[in-house]
PDB file of N, CA and C in Angstrom:
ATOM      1  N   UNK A   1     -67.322 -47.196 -49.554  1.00  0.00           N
ATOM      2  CA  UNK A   1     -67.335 -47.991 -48.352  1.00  0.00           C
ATOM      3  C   UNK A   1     -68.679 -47.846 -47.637  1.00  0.00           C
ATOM      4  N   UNK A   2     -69.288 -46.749 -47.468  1.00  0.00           N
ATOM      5  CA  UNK A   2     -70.407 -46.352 -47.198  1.00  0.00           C
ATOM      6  C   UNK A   2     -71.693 -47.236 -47.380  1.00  0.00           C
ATOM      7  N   UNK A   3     -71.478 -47.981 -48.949  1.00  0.00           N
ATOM      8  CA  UNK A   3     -72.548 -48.447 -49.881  1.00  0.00           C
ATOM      9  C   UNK A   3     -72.295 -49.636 -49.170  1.00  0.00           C
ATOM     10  N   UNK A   4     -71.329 -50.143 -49.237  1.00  0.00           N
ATOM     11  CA  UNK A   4     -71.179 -51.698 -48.919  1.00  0.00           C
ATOM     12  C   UNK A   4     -71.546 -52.056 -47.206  1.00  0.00           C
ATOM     13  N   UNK A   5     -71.163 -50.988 -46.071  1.00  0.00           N
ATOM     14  CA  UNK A   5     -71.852 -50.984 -45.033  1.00  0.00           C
ATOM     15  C   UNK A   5     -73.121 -50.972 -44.917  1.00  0.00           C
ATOM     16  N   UNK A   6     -73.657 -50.220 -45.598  1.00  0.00           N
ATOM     17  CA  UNK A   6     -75.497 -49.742 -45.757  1.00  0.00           C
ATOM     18  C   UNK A   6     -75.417 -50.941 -46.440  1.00  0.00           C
ATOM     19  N   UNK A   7     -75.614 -51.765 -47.317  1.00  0.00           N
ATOM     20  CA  UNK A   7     -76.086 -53.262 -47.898  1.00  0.00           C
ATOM     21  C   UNK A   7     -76.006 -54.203 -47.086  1.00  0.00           C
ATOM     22  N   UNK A   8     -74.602 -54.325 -46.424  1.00  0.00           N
ATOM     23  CA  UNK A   8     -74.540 -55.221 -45.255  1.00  0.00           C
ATOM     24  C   UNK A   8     -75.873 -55.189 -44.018  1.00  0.00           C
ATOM     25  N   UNK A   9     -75.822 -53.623 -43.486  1.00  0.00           N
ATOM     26  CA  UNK A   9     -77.038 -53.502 -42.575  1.00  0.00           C
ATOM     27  C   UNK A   9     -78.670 -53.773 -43.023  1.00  0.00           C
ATOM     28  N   UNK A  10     -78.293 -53.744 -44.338  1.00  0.00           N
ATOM     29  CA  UNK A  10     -80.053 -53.913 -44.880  1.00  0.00           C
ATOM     30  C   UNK A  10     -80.023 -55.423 -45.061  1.00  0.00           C
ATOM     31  N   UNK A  11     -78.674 -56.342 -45.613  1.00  0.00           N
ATOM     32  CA  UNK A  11     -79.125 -57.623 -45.823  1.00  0.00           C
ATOM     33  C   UNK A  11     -79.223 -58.428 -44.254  1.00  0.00           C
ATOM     34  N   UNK A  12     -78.544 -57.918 -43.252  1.00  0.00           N
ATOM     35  CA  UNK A  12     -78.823 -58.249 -42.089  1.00  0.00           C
ATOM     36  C   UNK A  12     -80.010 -58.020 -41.502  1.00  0.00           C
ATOM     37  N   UNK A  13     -81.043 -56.805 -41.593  1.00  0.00           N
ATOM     38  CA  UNK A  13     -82.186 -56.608 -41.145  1.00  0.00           C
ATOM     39  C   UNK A  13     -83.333 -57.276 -41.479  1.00  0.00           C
ATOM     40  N   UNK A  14     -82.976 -57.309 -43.120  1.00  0.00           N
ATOM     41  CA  UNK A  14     -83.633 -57.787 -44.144  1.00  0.00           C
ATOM     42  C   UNK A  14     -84.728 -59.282 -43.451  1.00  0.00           C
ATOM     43  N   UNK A  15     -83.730 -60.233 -42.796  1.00  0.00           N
ATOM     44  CA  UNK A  15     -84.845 -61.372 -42.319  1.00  0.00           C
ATOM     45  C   UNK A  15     -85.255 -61.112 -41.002  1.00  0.00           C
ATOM     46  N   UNK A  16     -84.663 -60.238 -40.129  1.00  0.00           N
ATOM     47  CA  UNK A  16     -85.147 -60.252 -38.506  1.00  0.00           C
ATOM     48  C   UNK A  16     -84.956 -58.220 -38.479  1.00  0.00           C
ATOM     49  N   UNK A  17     -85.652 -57.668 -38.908  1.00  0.00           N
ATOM     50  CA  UNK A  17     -85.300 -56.190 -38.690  1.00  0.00           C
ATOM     51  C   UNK A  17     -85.817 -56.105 -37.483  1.00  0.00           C
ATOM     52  N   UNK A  18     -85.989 -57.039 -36.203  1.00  0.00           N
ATOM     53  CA  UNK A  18     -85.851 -55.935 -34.720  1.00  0.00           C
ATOM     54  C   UNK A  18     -84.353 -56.781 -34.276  1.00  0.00           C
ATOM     55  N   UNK A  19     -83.572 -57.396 -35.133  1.00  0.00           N
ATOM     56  CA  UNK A  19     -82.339 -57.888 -34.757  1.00  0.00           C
ATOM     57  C   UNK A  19     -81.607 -57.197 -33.631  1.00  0.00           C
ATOM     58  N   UNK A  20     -81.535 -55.708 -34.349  1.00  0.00           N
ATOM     59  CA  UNK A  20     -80.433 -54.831 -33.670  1.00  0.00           C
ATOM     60  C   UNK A  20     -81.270 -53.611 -32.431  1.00  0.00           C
ATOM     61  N   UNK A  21     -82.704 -54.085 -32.190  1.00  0.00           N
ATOM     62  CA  UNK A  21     -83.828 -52.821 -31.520  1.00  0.00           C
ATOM     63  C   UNK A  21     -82.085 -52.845 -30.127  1.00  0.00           C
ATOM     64  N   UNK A  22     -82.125 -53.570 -29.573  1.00  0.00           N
ATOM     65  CA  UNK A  22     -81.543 -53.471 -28.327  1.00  0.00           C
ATOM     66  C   UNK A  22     -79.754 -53.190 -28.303  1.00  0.00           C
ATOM     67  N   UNK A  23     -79.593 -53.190 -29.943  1.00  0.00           N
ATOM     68  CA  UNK A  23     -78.214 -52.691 -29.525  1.00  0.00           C
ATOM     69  C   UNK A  23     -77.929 -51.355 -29.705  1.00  0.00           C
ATOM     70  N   UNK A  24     -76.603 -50.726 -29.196  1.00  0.00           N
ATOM     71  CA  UNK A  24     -76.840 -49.040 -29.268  1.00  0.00           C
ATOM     72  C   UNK A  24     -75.903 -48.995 -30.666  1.00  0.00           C
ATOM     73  N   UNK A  25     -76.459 -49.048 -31.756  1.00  0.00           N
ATOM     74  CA  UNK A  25     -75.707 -49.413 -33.288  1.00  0.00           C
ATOM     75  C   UNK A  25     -75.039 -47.963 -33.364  1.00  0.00           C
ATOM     76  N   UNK A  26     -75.889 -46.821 -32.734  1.00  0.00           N
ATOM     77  CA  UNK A  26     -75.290 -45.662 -33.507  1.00  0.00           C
ATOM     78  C   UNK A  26     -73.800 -45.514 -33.031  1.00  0.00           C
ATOM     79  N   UNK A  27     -73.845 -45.231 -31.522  1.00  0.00           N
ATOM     80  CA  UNK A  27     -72.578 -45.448 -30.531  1.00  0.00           C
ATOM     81  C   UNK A  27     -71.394 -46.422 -31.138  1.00  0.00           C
ATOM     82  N   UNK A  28     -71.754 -47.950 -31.257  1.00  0.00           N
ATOM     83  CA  UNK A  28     -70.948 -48.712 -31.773  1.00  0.00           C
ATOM     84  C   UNK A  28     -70.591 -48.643 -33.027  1.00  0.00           C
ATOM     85  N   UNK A  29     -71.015 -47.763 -33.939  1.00  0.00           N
ATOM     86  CA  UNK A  29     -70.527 -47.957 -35.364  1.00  0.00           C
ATOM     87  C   UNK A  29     -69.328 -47.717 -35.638  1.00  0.00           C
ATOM     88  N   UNK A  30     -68.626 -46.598 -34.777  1.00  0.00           N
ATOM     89  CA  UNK A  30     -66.860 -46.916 -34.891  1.00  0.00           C
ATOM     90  C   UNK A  30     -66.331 -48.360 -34.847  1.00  0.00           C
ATOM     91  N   UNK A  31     -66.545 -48.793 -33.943  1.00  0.00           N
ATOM     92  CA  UNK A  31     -65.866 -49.909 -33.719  1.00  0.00           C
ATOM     93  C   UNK A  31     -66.736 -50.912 -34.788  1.00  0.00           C
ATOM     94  N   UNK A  32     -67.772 -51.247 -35.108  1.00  0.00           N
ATOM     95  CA  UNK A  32     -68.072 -52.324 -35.935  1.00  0.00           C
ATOM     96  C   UNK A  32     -67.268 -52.120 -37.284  1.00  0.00           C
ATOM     97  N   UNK A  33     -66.874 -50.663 -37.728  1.00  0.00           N
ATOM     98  CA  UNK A  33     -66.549 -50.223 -38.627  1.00  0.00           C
ATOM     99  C   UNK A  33     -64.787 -50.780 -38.691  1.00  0.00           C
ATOM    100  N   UNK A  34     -64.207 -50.441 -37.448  1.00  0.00           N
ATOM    101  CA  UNK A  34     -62.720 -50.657 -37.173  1.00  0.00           C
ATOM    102  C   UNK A  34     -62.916 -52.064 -37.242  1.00  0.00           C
ATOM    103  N   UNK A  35     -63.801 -53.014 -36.735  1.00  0.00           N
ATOM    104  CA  UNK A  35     -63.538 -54.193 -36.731  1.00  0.00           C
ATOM    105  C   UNK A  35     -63.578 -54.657 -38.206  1.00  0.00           C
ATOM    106  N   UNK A  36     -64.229 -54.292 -38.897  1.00  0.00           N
ATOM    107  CA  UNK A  36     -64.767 -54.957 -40.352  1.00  0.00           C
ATOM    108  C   UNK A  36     -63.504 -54.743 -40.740  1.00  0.00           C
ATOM    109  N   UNK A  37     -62.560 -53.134 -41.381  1.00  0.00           N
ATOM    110  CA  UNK A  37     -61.540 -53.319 -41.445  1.00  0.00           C
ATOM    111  C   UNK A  37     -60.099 -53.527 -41.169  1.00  0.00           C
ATOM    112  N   UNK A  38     -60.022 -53.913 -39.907  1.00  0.00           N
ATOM    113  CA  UNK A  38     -59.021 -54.713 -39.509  1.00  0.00           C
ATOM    114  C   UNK A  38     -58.972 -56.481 -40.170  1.00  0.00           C
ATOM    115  N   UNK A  39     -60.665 -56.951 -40.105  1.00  0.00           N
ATOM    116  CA  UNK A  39     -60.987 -58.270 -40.383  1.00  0.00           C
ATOM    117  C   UNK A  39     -60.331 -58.381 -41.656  1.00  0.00           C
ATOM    118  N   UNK A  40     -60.641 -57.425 -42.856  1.00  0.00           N
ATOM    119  CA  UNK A  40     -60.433 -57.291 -44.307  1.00  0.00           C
ATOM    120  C   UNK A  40     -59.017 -57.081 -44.399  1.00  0.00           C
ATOM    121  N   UNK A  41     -58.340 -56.314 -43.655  1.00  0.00           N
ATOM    122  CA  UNK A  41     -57.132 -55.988 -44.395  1.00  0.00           C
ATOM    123  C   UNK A  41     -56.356 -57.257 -44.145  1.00  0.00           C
ATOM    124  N   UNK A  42     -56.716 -58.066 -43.207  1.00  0.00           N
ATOM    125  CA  UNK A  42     -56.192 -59.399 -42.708  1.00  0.00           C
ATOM    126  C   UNK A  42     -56.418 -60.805 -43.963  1.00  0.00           C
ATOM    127  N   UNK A  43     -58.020 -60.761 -44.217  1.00  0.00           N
ATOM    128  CA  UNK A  43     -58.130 -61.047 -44.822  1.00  0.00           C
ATOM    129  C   UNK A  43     -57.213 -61.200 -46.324  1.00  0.00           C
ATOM    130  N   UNK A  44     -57.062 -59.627 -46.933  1.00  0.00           N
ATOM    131  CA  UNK A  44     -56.565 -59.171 -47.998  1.00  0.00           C
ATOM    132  C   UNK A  44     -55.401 -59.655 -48.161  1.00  0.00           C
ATOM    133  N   UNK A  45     -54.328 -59.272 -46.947  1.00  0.00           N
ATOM    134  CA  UNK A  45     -53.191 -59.091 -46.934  1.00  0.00           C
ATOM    135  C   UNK A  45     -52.202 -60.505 -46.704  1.00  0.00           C
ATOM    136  N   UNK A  46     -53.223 -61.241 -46.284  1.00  0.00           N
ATOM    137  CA  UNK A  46     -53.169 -62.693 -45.480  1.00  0.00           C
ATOM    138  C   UNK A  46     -51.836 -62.490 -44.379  1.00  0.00           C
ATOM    139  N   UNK A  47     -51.007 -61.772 -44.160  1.00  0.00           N
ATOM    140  CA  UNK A  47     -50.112 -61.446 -43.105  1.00  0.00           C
ATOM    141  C   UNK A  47     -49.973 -60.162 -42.334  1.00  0.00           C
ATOM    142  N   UNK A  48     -49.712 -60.185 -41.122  1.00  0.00           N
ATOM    143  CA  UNK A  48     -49.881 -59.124 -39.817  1.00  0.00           C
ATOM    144  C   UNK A  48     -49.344 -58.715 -40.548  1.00  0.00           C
ATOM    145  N   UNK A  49     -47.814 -57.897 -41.070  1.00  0.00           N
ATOM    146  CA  UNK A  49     -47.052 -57.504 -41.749  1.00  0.00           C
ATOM    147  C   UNK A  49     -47.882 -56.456 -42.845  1.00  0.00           C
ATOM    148  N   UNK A  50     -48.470 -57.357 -43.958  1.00  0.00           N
ATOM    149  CA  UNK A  50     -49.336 -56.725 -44.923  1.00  0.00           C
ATOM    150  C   UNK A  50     -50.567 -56.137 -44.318  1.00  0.00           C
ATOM    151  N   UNK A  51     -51.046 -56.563 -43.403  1.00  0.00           N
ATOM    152  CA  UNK A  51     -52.656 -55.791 -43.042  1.00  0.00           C
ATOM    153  C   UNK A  51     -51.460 -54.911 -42.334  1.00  0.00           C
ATOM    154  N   UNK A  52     -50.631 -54.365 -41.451  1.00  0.00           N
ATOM    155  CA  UNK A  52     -50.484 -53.122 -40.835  1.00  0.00           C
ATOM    156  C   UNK A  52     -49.824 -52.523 -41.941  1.00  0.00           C
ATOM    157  N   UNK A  53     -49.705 -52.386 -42.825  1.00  0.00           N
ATOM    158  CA  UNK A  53     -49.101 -51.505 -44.230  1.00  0.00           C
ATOM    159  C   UNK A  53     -50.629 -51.215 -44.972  1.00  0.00           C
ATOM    160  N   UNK A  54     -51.570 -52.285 -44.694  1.00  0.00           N
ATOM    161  CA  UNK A  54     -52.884 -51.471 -45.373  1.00  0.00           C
ATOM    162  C   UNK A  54     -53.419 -50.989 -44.020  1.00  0.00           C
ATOM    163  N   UNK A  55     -53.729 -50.817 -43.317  1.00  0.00           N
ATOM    164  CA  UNK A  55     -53.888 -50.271 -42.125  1.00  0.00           C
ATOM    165  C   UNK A  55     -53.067 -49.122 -41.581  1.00  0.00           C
ATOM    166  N   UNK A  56     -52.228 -48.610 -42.307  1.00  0.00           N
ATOM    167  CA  UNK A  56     -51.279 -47.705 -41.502  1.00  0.00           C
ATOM    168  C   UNK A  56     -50.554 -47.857 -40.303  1.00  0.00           C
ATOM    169  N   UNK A  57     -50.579 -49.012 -39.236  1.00  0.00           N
ATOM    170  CA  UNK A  57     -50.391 -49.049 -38.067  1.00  0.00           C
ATOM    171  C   UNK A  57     -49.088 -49.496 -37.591  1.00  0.00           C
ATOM    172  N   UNK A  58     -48.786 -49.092 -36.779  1.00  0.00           N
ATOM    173  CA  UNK A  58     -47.256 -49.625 -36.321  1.00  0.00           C
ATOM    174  C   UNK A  58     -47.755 -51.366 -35.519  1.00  0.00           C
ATOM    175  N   UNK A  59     -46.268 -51.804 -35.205  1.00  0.00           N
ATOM    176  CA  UNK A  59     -46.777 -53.115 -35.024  1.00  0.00           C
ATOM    177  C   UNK A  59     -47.320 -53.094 -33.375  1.00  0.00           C
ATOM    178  N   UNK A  60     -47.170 -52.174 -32.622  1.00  0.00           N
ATOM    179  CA  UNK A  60     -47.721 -51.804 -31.236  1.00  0.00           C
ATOM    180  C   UNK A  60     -48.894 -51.845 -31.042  1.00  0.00           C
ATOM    181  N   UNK A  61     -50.104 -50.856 -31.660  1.00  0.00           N
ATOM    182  CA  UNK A  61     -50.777 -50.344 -32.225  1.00  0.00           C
ATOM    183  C   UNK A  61     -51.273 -51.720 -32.630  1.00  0.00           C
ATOM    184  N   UNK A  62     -51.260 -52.415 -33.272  1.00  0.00           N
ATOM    185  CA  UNK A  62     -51.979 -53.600 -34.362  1.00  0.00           C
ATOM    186  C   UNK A  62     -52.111 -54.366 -33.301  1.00  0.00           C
ATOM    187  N   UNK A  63     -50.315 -55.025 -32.622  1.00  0.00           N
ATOM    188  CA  UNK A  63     -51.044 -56.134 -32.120  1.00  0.00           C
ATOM    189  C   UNK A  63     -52.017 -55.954 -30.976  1.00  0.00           C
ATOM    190  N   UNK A  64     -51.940 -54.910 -29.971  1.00  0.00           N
ATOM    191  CA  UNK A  64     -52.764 -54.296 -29.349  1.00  0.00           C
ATOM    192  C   UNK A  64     -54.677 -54.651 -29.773  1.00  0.00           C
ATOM    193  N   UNK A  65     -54.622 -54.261 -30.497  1.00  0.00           N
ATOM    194  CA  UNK A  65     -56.014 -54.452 -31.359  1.00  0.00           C
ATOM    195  C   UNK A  65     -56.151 -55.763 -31.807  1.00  0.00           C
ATOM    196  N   UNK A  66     -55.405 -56.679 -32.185  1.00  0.00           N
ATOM    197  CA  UNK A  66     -55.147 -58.167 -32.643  1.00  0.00           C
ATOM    198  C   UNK A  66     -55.642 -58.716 -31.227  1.00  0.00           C
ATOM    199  N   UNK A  67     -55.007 -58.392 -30.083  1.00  0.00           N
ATOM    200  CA  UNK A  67     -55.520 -58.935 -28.553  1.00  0.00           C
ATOM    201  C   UNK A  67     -57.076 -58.902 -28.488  1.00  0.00           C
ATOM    202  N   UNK A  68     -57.335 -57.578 -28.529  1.00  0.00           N
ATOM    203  CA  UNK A  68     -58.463 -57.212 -27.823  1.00  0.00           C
ATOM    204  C   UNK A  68     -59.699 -58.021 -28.852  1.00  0.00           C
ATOM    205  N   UNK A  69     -59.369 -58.372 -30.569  1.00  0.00           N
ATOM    206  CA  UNK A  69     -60.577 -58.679 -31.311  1.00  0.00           C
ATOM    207  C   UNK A  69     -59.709 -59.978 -31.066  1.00  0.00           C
ATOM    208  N   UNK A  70     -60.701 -60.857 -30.914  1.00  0.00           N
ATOM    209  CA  UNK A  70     -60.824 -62.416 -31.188  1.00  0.00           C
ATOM    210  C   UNK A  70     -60.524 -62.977 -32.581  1.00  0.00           C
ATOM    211  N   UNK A  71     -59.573 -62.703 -33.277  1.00  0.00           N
ATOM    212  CA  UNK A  71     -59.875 -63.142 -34.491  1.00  0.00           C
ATOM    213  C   UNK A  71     -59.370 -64.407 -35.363  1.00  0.00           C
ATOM    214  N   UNK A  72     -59.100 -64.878 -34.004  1.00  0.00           N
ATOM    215  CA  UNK A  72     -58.768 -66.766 -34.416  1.00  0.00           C
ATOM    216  C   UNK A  72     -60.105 -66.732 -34.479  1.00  0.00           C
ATOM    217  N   UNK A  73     -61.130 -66.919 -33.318  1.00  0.00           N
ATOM    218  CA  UNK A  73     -62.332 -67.287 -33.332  1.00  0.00           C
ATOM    219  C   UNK A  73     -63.300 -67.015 -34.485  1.00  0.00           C
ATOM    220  N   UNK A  74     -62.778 -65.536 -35.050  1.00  0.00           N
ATOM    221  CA  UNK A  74     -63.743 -64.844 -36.351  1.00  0.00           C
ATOM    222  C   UNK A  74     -63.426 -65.789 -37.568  1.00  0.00           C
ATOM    223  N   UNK A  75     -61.733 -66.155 -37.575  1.00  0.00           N
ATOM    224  CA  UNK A  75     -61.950 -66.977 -38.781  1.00  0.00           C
ATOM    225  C   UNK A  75     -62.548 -69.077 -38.647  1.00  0.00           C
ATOM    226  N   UNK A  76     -62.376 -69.542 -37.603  1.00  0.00           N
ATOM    227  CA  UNK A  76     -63.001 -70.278 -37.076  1.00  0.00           C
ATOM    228  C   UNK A  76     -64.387 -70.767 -37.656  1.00  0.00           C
ATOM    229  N   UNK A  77     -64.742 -70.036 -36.547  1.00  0.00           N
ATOM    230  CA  UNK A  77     -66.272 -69.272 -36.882  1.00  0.00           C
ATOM    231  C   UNK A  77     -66.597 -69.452 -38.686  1.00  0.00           C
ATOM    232  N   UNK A  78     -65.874 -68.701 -39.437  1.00  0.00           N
ATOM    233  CA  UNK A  78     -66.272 -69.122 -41.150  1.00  0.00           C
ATOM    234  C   UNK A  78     -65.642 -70.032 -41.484  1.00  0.00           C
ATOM    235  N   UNK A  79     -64.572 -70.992 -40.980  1.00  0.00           N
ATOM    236  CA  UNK A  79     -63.985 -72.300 -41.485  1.00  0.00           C
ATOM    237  C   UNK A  79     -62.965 -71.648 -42.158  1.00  0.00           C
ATOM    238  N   UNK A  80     -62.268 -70.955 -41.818  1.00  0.00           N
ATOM    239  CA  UNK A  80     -61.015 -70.643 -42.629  1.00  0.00           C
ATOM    240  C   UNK A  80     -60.512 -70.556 -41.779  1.00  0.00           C
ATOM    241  N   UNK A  81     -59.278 -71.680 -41.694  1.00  0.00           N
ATOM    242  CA  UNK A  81     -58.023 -71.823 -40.838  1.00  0.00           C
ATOM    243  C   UNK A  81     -56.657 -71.278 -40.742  1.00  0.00           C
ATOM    244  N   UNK A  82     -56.782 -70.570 -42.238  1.00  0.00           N
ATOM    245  CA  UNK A  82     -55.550 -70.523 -42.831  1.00  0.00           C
ATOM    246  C   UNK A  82     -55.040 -69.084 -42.535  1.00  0.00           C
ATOM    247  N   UNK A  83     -55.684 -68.160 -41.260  1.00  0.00           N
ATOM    248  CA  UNK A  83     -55.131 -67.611 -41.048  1.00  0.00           C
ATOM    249  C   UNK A  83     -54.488 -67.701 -39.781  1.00  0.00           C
TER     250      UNK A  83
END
């Protein structure tokens, strides 16, 4: 998981590397990290149901986190409706 984060951050830097000068990346890397996989297991699982069984989470807990990330907008945003 490590590898695929570090590729992501290098193919992102890769065309604008002062992209991130002003954000505090180190601080936020929990959460960019929680967000990526919450996004994926959603992705994966294609149902709340299945991402909180790959996620471990009770359904409290999930939808809680389902509120707070935008993630109609995330799939939107890439043209996939279908979640």
């Amino acid at each position: 998981m490590e590898e695929v984060i570090g590729l992501k951050l290098e193919l992102a830097l890769s065309k604008n590397p002062t992209s991130l000068l002003c954000l505090p990346v180190w601080k936020s890397t929990p959460k960019f990290v929680r967000d990526a996989m919450f996004k994926a297991a959603l992705g994966i699982a294609g149902t709340k149901k299945g991402a909180m069984r790959i996620l471990g989470m009770n359904a409290r807990v999930f939808n809680n986190y389902l509120s707070k990330l935008d993630i109609l907008a995330y799939y939107k945003e890439r043209g996939d409706d279908s979640n």
